[in-house]
C-alpha atoms as a PDB file:
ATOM      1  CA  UNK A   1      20.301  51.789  29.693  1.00  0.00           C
ATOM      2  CA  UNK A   2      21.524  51.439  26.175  1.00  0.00           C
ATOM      3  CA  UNK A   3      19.729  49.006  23.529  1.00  0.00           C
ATOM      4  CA  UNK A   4      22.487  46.347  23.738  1.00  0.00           C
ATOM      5  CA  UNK A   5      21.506  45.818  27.058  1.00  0.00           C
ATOM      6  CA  UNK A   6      18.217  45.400  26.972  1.00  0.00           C
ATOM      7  CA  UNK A   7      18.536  43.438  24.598  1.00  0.00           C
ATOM      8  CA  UNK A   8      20.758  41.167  26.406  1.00  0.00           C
ATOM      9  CA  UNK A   9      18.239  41.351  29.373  1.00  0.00           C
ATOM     10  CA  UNK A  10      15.290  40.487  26.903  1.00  0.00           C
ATOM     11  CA  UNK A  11      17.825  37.137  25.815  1.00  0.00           C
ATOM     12  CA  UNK A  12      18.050  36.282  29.287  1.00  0.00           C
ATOM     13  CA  UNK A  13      14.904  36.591  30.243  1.00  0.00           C
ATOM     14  CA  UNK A  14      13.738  34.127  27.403  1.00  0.00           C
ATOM     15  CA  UNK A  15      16.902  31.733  28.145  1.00  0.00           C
ATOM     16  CA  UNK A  16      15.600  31.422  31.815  1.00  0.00           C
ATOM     17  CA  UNK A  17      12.384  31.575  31.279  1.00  0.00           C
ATOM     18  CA  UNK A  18      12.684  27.961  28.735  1.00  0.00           C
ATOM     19  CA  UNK A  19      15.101  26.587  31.224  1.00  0.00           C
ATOM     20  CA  UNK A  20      13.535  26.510  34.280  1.00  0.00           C
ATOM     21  CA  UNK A  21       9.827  26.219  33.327  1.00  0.00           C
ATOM     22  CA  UNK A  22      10.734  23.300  31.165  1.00  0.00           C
ATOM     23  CA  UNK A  23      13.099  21.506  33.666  1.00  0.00           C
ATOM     24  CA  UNK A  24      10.301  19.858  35.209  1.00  0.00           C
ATOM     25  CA  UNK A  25       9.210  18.308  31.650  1.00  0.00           C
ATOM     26  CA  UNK A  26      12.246  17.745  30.280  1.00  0.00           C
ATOM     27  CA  UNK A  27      13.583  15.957  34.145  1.00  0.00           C
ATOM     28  CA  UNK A  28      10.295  14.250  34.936  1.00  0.00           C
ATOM     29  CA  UNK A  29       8.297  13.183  31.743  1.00  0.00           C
ATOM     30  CA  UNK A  30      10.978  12.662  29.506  1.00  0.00           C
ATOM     31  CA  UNK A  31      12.632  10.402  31.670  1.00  0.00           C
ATOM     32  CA  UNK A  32      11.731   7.062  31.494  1.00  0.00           C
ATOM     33  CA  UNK A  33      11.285   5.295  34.241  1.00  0.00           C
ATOM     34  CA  UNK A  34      13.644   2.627  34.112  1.00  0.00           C
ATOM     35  CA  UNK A  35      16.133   5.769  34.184  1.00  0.00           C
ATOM     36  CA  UNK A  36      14.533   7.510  37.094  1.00  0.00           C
ATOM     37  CA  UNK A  37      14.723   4.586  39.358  1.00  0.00           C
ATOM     38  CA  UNK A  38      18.613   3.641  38.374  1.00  0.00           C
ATOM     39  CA  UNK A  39      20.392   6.503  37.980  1.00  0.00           C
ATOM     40  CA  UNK A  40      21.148   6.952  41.416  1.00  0.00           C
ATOM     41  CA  UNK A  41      22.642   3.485  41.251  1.00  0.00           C
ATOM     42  CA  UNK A  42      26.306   2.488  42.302  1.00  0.00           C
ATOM     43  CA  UNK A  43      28.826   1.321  39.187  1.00  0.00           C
ATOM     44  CA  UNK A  44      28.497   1.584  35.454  1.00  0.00           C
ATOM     45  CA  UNK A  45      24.543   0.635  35.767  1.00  0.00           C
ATOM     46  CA  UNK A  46      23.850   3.953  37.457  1.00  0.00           C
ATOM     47  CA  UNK A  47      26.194   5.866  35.122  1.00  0.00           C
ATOM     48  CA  UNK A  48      24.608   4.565  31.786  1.00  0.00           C
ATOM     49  CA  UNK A  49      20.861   5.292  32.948  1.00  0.00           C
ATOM     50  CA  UNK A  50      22.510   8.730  33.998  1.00  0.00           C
ATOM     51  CA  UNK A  51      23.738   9.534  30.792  1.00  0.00           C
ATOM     52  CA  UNK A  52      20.372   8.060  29.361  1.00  0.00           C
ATOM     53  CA  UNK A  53      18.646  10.520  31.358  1.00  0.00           C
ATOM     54  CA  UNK A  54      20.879  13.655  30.497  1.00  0.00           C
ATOM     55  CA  UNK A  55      20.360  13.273  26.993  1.00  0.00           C
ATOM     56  CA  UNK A  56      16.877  13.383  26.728  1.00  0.00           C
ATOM     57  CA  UNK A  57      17.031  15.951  29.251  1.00  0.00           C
ATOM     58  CA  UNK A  58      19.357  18.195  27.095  1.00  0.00           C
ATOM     59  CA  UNK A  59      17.800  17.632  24.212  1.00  0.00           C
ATOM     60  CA  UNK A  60      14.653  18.547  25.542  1.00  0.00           C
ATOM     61  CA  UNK A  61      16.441  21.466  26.954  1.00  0.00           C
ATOM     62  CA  UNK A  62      18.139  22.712  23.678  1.00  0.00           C
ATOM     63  CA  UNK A  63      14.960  22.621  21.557  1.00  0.00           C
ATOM     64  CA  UNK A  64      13.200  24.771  24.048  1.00  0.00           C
ATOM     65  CA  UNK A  65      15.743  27.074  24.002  1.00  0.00           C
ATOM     66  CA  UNK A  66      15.893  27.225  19.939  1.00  0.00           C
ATOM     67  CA  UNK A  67      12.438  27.516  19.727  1.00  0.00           C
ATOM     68  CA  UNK A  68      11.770  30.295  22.371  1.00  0.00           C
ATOM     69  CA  UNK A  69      14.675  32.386  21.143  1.00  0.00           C
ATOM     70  CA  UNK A  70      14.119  31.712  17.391  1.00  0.00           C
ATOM     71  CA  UNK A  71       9.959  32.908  17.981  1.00  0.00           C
ATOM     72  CA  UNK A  72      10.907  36.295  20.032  1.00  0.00           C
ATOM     73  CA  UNK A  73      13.455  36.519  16.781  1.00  0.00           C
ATOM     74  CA  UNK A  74      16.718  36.597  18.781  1.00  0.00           C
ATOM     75  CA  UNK A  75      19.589  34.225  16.801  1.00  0.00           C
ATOM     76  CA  UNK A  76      21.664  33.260  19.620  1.00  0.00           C
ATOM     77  CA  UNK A  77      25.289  31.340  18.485  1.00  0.00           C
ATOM     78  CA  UNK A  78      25.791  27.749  18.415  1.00  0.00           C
ATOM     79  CA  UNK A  79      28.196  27.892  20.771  1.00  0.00           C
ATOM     80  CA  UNK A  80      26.543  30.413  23.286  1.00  0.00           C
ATOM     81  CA  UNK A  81      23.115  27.433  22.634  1.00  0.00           C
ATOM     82  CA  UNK A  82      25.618  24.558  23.222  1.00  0.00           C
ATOM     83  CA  UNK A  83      27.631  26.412  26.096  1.00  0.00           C
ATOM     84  CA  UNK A  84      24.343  26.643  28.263  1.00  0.00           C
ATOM     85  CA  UNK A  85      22.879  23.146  27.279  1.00  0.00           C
ATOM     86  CA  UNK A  86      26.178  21.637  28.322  1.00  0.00           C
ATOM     87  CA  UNK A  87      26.523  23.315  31.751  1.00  0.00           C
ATOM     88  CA  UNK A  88      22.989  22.141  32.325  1.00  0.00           C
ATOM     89  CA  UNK A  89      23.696  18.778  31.277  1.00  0.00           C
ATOM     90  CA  UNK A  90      26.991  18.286  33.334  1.00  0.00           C
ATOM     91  CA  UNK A  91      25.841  19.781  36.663  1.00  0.00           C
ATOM     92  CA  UNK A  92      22.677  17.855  35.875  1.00  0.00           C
ATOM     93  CA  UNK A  93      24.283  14.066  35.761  1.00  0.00           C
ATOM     94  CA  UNK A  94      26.173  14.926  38.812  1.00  0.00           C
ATOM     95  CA  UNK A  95      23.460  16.058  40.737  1.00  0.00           C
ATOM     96  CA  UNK A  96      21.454  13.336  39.735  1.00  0.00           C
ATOM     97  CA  UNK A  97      24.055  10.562  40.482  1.00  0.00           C
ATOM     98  CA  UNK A  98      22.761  11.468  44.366  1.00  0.00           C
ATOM     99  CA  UNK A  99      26.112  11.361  45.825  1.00  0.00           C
ATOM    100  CA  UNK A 100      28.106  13.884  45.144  1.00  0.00           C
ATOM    101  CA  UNK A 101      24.806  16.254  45.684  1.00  0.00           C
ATOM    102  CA  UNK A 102      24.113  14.511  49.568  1.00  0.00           C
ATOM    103  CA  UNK A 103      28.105  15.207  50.434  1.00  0.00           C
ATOM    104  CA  UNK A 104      27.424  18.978  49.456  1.00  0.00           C
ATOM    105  CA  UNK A 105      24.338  19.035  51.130  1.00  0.00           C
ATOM    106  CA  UNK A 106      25.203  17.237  53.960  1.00  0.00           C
ATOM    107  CA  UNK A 107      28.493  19.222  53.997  1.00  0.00           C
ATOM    108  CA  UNK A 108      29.785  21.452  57.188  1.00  0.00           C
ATOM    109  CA  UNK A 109      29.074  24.766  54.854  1.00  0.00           C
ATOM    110  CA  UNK A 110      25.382  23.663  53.664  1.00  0.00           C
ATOM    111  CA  UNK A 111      24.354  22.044  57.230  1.00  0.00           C
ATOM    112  CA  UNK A 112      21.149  20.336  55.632  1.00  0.00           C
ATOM    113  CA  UNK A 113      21.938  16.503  57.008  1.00  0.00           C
ATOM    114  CA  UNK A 114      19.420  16.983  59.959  1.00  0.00           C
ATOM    115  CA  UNK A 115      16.820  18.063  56.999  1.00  0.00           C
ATOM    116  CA  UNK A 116      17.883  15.466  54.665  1.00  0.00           C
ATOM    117  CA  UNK A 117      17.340  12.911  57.753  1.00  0.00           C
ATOM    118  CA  UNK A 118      13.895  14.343  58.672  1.00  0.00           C
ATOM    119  CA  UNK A 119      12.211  15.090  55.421  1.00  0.00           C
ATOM    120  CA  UNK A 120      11.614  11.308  53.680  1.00  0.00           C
ATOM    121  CA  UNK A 121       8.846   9.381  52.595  1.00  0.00           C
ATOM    122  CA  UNK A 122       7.196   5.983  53.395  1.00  0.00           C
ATOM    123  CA  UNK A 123       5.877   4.231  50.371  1.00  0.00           C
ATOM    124  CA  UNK A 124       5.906   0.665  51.281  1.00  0.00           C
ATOM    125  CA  UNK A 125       6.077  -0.553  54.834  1.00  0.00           C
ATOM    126  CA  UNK A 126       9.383  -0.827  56.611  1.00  0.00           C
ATOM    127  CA  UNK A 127      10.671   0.811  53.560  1.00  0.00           C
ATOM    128  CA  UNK A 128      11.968   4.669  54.293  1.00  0.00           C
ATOM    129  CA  UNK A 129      13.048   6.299  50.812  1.00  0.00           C
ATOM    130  CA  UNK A 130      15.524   9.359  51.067  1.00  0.00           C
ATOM    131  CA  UNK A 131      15.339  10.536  47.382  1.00  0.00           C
ATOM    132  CA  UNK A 132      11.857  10.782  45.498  1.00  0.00           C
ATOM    133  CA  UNK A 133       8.651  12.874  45.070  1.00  0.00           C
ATOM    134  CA  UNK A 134       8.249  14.450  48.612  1.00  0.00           C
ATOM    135  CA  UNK A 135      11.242  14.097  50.456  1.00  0.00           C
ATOM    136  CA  UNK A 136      13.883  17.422  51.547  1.00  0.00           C
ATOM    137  CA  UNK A 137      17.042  15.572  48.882  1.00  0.00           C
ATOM    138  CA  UNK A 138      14.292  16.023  45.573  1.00  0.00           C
ATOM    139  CA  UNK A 139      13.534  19.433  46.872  1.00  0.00           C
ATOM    140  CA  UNK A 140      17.071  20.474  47.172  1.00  0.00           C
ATOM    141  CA  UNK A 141      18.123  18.664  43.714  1.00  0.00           C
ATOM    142  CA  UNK A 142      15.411  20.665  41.819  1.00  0.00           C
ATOM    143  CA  UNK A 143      16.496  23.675  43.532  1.00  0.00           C
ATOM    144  CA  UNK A 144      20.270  23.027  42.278  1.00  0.00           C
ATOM    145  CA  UNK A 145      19.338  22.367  38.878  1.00  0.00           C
ATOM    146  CA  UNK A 146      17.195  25.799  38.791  1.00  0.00           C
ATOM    147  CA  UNK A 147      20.142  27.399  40.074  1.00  0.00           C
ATOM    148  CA  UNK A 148      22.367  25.973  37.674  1.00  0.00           C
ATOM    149  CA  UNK A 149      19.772  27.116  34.768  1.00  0.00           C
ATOM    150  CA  UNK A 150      20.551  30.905  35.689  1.00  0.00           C
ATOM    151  CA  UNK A 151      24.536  30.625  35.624  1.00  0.00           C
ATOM    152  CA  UNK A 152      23.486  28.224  32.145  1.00  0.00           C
ATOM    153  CA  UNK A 153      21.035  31.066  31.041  1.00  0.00           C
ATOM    154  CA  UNK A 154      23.824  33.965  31.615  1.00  0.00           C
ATOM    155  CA  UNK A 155      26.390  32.219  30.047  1.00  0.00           C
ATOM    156  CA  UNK A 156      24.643  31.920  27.050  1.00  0.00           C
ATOM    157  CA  UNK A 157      23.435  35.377  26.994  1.00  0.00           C
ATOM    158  CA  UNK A 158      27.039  36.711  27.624  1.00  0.00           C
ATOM    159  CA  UNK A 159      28.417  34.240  24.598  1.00  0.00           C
ATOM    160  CA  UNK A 160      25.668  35.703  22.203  1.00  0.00           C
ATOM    161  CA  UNK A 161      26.051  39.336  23.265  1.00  0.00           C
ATOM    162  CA  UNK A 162      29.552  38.840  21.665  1.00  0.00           C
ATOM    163  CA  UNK A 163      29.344  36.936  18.577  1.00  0.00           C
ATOM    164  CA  UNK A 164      30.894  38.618  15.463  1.00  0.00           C
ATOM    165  CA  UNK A 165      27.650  38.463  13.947  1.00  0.00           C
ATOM    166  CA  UNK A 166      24.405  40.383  14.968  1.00  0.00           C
ATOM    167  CA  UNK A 167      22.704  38.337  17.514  1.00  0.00           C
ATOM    168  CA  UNK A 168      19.355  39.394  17.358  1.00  0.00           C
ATOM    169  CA  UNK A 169      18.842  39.855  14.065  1.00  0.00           C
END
């Protein structure tokens, strides 16, 4: 294995590495929750608290990502930084507009409806939630944003392995 690509290995590595260990953060804490509980809403209500939400999620996102990288002493691009935060933040507001993510899941191909239907919560009586902290649709939305984080993470990496300019120097 030559240097170059264990290098690019070693960028990965760190890319996924900030991604995914500081989704939950950047999704759950940075949120506020005015945002969490409207985002999933119908119309241009749900949209803007969206969008609210993806931008603190991005950013929260981009400075890991600059940090991390910048400490191990890589110098990863601009554009292979900006590249990964916006796949993350595109797949992330239409995953968490609810929708589009329960027609995939709930899709011939995926199958998961039954799971969907089974797996809720109860948090006030006579009230059964489908989305939220313990139920099969969270579970399968933070599992789709992780996933996203590695194609996010390679893209990067493969953007910065061919810059003009020295990329880990």
């Amino acid at each position: 294995m030559n240097t170059r690509t264990v290098k690019a290995l070693a960028l990965f590595g760190a890319l996924q590495a900030a991604w995914s260990d500081v989704h939950p953060f950047c999704d759950q804490i940075l949120q506020s929750s005015r945002d969490a509980m409207k985002k999933g809403n119908p119309g241009w209500e749900g949209r803007r608290h969206c969008v609210r939400h993806v931008v603190t999620y991005s950013a929260g996102q981009l400075v890991a990502a600059v940090a991390v990288t910048r400490t191990l002493g890589f110098r990863v691009s601009p554009r292979g930084l900006l590249a990964g935060t916006a796949i993350n933040a595109l797949t992330h507001f239409v995953i968490d507009r609810r929708e589009p993510l329960k027609k995939v899941l709930r899709s011939r191909l995926i199958g998961l409806g039954g799971y969907l239907d089974h797996a809720t919560v109860q948090r006030r009586p006579g009230v059964v939630d489908e989305a939220g902290p313990g139920t099969a649709f969270t579970e399968c939305d933070q599992a789709a944003h992780r996933l996203i984080s590695v194609f996010a993470s390679l893209t990067t990496t493969w953007l910065a392995t061919r810059a003009r300019r020295s990329w880990w120097s």
